[in-house]
N, C-alpha and C. Protein backbone atom coordinates (compact mmCIF):
# COMPACT_ATOMS: atom_id res chain seq x y z
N UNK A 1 -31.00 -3.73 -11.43
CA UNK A 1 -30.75 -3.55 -10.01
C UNK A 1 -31.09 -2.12 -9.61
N UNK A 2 -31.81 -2.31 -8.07
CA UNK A 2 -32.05 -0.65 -7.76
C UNK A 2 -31.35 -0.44 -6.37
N UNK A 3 -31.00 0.95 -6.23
CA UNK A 3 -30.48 1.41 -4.94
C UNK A 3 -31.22 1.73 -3.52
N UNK A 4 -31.29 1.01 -2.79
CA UNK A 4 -31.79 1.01 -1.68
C UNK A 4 -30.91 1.54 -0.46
N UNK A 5 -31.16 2.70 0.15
CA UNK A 5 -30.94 3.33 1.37
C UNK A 5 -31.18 3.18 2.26
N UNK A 6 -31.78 2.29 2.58
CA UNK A 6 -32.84 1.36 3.82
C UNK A 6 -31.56 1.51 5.51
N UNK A 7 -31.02 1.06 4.75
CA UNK A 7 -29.45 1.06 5.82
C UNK A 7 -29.11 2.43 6.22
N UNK A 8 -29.17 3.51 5.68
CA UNK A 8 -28.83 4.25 5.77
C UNK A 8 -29.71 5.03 6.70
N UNK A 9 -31.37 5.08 6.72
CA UNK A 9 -32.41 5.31 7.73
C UNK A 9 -32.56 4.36 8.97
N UNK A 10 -32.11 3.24 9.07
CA UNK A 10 -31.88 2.33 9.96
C UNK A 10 -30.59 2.71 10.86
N UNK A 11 -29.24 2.92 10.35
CA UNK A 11 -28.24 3.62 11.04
C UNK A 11 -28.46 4.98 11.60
N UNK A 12 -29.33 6.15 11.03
CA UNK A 12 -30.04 6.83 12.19
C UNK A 12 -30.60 7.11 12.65
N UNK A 13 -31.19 6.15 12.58
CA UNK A 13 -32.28 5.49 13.83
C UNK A 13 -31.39 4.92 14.84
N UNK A 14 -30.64 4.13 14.89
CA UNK A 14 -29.96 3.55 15.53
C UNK A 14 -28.76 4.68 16.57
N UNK A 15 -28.60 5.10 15.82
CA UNK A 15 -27.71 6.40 16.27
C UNK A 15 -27.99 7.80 16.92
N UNK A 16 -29.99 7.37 17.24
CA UNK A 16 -30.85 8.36 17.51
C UNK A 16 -30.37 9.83 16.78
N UNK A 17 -30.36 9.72 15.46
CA UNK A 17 -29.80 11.24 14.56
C UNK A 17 -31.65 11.13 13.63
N UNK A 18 -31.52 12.53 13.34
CA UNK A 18 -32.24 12.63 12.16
C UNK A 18 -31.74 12.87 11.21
N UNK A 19 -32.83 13.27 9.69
CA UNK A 19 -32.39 13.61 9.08
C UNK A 19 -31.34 15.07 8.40
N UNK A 20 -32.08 16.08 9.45
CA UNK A 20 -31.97 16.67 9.50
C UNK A 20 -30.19 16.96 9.98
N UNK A 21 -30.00 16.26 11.35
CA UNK A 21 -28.40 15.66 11.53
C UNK A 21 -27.46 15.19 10.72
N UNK A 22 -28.10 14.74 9.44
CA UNK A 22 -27.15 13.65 8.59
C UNK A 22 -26.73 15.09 7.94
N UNK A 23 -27.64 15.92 7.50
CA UNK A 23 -27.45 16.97 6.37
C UNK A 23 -26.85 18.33 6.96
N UNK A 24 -26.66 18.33 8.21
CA UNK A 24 -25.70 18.94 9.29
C UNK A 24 -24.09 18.68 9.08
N UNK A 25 -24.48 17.42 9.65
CA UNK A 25 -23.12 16.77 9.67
C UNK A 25 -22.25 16.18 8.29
N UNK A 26 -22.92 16.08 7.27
CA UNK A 26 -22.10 15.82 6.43
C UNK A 26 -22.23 16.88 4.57
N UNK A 27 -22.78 17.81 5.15
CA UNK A 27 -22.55 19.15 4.37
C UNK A 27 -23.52 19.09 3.22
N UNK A 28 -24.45 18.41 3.05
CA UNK A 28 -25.48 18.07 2.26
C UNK A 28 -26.63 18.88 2.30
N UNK A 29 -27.24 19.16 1.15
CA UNK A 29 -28.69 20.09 0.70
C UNK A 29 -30.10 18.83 1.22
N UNK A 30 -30.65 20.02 1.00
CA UNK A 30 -32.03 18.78 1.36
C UNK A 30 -32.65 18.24 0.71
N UNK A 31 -32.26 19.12 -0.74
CA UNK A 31 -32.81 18.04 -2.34
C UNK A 31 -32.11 16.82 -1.88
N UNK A 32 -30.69 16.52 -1.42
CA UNK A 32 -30.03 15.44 -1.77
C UNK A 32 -31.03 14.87 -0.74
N UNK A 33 -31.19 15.14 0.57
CA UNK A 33 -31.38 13.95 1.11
C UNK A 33 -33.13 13.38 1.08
N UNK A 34 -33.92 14.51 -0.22
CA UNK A 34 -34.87 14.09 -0.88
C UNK A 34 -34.92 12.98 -1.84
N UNK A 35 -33.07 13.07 -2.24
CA UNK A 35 -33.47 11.81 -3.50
C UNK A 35 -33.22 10.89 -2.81
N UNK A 36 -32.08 11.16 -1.91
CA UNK A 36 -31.75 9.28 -0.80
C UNK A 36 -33.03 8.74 -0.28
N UNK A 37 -34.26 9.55 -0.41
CA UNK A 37 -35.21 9.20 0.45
C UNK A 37 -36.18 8.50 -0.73
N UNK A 38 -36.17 8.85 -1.92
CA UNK A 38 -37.00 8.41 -3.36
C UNK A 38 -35.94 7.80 -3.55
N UNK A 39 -34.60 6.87 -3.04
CA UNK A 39 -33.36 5.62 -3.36
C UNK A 39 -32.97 6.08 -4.92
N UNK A 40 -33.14 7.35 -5.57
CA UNK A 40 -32.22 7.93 -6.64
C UNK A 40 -31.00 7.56 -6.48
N UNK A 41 -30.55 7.79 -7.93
CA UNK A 41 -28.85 8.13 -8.25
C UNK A 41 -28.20 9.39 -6.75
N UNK A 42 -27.15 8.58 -6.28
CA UNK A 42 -26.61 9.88 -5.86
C UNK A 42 -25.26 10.06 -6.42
N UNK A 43 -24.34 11.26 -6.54
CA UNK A 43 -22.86 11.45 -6.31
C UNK A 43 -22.25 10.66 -5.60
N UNK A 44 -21.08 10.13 -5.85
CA UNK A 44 -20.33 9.15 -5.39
C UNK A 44 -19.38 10.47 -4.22
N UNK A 45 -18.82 11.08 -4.76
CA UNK A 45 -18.87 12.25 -3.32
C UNK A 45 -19.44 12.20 -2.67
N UNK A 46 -20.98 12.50 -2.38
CA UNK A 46 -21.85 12.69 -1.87
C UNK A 46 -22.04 11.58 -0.65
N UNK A 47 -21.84 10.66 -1.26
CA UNK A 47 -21.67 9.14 -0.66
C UNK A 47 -20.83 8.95 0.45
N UNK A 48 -19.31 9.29 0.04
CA UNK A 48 -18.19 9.77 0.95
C UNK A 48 -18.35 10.58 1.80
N UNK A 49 -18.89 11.80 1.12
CA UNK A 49 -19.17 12.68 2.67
C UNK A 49 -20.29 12.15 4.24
N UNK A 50 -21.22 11.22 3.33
CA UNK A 50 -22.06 11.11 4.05
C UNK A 50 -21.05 9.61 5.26
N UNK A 51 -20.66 8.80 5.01
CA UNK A 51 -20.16 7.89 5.28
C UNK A 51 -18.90 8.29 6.33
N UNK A 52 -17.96 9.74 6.07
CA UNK A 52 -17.24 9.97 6.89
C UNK A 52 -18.33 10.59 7.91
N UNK A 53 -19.00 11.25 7.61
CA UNK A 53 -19.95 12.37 8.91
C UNK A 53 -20.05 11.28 9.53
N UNK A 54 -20.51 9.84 9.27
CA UNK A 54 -21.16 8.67 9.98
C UNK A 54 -20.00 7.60 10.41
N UNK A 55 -18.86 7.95 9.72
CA UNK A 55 -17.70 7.24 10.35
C UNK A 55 -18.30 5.54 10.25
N UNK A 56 -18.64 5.54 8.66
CA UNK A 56 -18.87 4.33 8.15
C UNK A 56 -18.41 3.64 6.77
N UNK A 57 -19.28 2.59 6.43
CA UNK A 57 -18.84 2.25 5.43
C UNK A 57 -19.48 2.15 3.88
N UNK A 58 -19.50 2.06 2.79
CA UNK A 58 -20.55 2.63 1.94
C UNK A 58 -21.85 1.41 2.43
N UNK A 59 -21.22 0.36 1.98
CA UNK A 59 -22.14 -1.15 2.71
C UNK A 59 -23.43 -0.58 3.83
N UNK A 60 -22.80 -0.05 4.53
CA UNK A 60 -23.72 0.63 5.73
C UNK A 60 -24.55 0.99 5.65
N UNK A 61 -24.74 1.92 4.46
CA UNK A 61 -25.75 2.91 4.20
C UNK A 61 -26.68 2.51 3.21
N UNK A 62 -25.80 1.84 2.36
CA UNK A 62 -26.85 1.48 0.66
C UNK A 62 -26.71 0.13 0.40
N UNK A 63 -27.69 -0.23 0.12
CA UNK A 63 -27.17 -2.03 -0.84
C UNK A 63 -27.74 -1.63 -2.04
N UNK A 64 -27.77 -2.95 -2.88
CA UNK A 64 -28.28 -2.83 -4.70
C UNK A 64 -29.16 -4.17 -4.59
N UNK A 65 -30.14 -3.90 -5.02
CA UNK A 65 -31.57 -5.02 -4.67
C UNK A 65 -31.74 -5.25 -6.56
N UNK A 66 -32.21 -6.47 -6.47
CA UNK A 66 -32.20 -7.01 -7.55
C UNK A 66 -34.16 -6.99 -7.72
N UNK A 67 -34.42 -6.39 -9.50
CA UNK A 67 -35.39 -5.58 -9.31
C UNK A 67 -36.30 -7.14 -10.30
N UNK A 68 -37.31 -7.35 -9.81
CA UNK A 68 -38.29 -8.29 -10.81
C UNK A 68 -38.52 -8.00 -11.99
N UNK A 69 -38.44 -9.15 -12.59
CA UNK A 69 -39.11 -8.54 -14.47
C UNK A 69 -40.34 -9.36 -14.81
């Protein structure tokens, strides 16, 4: 299974924010929001912070996609 952030660029879009806003608002470097963008491992902190800045839920932001073999 792989981590997909798809939700997470869709919610700000939706919320007319950038990226640049997310990493404002929820105290984050820009490596991090380099790896959310390559769907890397993140910190489970990291996760939280981002989800309160967005006053959401983890569901919201990430799902787990089931990968072909």
């Amino acid at each position: 299974m792989i981590i997909s952030y798809k939700k997470l660029w869709k919610l700000l879009i939706d919320r007319d924010l950038k990226k640049k806003d997310l990493r404002e608002m929820a105290g984050i470097s820009p490596s991090t929001i380099a790896k959310l963008g390559r769907n890397e491992n993140i910190n489970t902190e990291v996760l939280i912070k981002i989800c309160r800045a967005l006053d959401c839920d983890l569901k919201e932001i990430m799902e787990l996609i089931k990968e072909d073999k």
